[in-house]
Protein backbone atom coordinates (compact mmCIF):
# COMPACT_ATOMS: atom_id res chain seq x y z
CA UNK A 1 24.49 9.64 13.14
CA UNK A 2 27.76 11.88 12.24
CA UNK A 3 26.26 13.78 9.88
CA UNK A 4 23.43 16.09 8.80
CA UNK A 5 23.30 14.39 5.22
CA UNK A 6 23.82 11.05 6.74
CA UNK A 7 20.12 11.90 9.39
CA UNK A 8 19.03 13.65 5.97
CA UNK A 9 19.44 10.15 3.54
CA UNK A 10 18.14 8.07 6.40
CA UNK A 11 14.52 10.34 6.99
CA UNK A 12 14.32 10.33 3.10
CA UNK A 13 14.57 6.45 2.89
CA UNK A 14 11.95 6.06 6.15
CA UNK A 15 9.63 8.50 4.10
CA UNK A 16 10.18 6.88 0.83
CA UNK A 17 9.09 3.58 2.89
CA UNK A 18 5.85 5.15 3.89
CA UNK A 19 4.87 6.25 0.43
CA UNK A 20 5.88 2.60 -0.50
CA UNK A 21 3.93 1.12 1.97
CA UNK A 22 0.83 3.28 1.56
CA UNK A 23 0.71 2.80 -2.48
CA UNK A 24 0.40 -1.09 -1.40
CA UNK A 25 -2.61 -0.39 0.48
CA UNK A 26 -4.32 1.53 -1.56
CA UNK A 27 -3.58 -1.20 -4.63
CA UNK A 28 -5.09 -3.42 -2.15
CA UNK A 29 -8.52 -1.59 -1.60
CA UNK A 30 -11.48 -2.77 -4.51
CA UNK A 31 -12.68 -0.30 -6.80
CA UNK A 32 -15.17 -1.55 -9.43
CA UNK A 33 -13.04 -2.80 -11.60
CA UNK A 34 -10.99 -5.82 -11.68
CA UNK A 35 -7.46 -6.04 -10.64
CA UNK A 36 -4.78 -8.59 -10.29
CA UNK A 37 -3.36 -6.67 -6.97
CA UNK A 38 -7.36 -7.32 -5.22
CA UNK A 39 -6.06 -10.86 -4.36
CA UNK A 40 -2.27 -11.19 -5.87
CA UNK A 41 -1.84 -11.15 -1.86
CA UNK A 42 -4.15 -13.12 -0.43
CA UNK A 43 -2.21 -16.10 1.64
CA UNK A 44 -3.11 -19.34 0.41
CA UNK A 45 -2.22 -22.94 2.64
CA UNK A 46 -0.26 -24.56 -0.25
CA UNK A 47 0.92 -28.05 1.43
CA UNK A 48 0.80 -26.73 5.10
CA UNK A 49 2.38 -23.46 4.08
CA UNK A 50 1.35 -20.27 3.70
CA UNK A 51 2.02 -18.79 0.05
CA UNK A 52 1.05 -15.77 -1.50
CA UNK A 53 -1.53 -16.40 -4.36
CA UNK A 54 0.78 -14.96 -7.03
CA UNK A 55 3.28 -17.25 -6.30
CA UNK A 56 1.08 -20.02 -7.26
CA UNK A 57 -0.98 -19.15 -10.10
CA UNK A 58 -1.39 -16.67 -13.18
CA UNK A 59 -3.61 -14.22 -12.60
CA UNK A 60 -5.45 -11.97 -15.12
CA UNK A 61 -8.10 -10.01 -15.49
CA UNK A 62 -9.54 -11.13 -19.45
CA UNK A 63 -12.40 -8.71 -18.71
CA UNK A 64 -13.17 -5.00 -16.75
CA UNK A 65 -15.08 -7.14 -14.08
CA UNK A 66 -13.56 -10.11 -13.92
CA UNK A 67 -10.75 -12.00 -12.76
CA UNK A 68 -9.15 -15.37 -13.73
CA UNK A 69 -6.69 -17.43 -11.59
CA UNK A 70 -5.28 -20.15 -12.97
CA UNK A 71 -2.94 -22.44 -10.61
CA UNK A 72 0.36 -23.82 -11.48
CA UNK A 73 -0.96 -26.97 -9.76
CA UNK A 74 -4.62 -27.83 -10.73
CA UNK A 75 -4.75 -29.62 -7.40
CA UNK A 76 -4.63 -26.33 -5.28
CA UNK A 77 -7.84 -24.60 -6.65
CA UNK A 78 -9.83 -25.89 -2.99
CA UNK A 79 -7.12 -24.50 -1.03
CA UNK A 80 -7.42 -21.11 -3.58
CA UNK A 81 -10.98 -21.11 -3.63
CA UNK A 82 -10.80 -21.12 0.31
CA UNK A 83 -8.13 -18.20 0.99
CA UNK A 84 -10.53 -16.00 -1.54
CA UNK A 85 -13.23 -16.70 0.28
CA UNK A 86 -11.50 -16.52 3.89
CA UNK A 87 -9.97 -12.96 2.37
CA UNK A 88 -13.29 -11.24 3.16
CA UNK A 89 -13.05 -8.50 0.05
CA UNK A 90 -16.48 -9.16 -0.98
CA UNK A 91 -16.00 -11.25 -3.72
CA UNK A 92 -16.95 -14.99 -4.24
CA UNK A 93 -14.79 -17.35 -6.82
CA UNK A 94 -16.50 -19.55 -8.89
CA UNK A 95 -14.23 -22.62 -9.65
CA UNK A 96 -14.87 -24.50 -12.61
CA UNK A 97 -11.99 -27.88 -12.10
CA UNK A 98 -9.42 -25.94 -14.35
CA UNK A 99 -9.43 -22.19 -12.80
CA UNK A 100 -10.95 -19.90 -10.44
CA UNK A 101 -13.41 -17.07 -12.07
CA UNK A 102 -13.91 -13.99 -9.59
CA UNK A 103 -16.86 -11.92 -11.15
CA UNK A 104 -16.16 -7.99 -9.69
CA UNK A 105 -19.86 -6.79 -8.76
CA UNK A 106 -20.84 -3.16 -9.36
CA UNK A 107 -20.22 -1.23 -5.92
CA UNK A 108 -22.63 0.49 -4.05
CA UNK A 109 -22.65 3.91 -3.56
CA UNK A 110 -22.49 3.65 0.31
CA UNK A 111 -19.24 0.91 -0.18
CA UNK A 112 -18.23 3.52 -2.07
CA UNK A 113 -17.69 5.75 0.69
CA UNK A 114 -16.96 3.58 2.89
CA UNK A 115 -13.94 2.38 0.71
CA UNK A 116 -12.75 6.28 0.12
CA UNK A 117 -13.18 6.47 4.33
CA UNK A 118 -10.82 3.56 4.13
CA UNK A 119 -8.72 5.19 2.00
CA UNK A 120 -8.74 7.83 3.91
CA UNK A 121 -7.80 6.52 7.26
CA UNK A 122 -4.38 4.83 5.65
CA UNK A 123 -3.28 7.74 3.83
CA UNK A 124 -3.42 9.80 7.24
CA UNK A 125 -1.37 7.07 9.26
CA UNK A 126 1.12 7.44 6.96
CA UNK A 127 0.94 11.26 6.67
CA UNK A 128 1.80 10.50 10.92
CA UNK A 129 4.79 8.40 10.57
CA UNK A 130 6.05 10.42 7.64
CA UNK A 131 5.88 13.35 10.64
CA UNK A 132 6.90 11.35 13.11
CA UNK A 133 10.15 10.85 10.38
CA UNK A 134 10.42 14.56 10.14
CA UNK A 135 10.31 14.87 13.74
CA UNK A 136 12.70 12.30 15.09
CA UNK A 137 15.43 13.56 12.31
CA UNK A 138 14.98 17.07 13.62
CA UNK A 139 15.65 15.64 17.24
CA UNK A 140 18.87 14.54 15.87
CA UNK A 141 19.99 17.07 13.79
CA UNK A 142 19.78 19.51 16.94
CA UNK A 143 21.27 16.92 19.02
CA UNK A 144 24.37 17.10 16.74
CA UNK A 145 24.57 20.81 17.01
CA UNK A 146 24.16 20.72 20.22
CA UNK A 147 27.34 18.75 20.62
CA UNK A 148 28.96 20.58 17.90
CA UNK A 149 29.17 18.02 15.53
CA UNK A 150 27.49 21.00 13.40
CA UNK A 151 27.40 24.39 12.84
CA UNK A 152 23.79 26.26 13.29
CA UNK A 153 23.48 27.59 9.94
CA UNK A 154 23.96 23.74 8.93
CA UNK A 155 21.54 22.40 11.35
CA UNK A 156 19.22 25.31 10.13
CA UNK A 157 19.41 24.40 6.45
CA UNK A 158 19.25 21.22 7.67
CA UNK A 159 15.73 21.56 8.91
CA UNK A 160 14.70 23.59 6.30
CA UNK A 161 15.64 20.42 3.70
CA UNK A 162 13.58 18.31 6.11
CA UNK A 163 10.52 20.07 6.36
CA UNK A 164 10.86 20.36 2.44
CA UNK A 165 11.16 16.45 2.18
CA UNK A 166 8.38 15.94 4.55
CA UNK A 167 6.17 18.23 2.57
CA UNK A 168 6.74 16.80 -0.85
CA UNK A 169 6.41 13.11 0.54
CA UNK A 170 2.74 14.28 1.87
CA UNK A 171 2.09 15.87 -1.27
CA UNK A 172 2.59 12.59 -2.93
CA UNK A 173 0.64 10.54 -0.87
CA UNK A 174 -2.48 12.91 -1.45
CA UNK A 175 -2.22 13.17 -5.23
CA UNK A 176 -2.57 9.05 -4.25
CA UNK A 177 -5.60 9.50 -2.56
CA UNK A 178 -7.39 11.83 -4.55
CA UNK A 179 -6.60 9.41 -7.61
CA UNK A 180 -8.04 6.29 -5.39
CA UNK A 181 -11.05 8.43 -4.42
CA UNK A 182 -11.71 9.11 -7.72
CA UNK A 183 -11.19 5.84 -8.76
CA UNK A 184 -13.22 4.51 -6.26
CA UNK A 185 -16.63 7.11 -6.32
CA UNK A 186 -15.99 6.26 -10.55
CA UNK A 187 -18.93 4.16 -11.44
């Protein structure tokens, strides 16, 4: 690193990556309602290789509690019915020859908390490694100073921009997690 903006760009993008990464998981976790992004990912043996379910099939949700899959190739609703089932989310798909029906069963209150727990526990990993970002650019940023590469007041303002982009990527993350909690506890 040469620069303070160039350490500055580079903590932004690994933060960025984080809030990224942490939206994906949350889309991930089942609230009571149906959702494409529930089993979009789920990894599905298609011919001896493994293929992400939206890759292979429409998927929509024609009801609040329900989801439809419909494969591009009728012949891989086994192998679909399978990798659902295999997924572990709680959910069992009903195939009927021409498409896979996923009824979305009311939650219980104590799934309910477990799933905000869950919820939870992700959004505080990343609140780590978006500190660990913070951390590792202010190692470098007072590495350059120390070998003059630049000045204090830079390095200072320098800090002060990364503390400010570390709090404002946390920020965002919780607004996620009190939306998914109240998502989730909604019944």
């Amino acid at each position: 690193m040469e620069t303070s903006t160039e350490v500055l760009l580079a903590a932004e993008e690994k933060m960025d990556k984080c809030v990224e990464f942490l939206q994906g998981e949350l889309s991930g976790l089942r609230t009571g309602k149906a959702s494409p992004s529930l089993v979009e990912n789920i990894t599905v043996d298609y011919y001896g290789t493994a293929t992400r379910l939206r890759e292979i099939a429409n998927i929509s949700t024609p009801e609040p509690r329900l989801i439809v899959i419909s494969p591009f190739d009728p012949s891989s609703l086994g192998a679909i019915e399978k990798a659902i089932s295999a997924a572990n989310i709680g959910i069992t798909p009903m195939n009927d020859g021409r498409l896979i029906r996923v009824p979305i069963p009311e939650l219980s209150e104590e799934r309910r908390g477990e799933l905000a727990k869950v919820a939870g526990r992700s959004t505080e990993e990343q609140r780590v490694a978006v500190r660990n970002v913070r951390r590792e650019a202010n190692d470098q940023l007072k590495s350059l100073q120390k070998n003059s590469k630049i000045t204090e007041d830079e390095r200072d303002e320098s800090l002060e921009e990364v503390q400010k982009l570390t709090d404002d990527h946390i920020k965002k993350m919780d607004g996620m997690l009190s939306a998914k909690e109240k998502d989730v506890m909604e019944v």
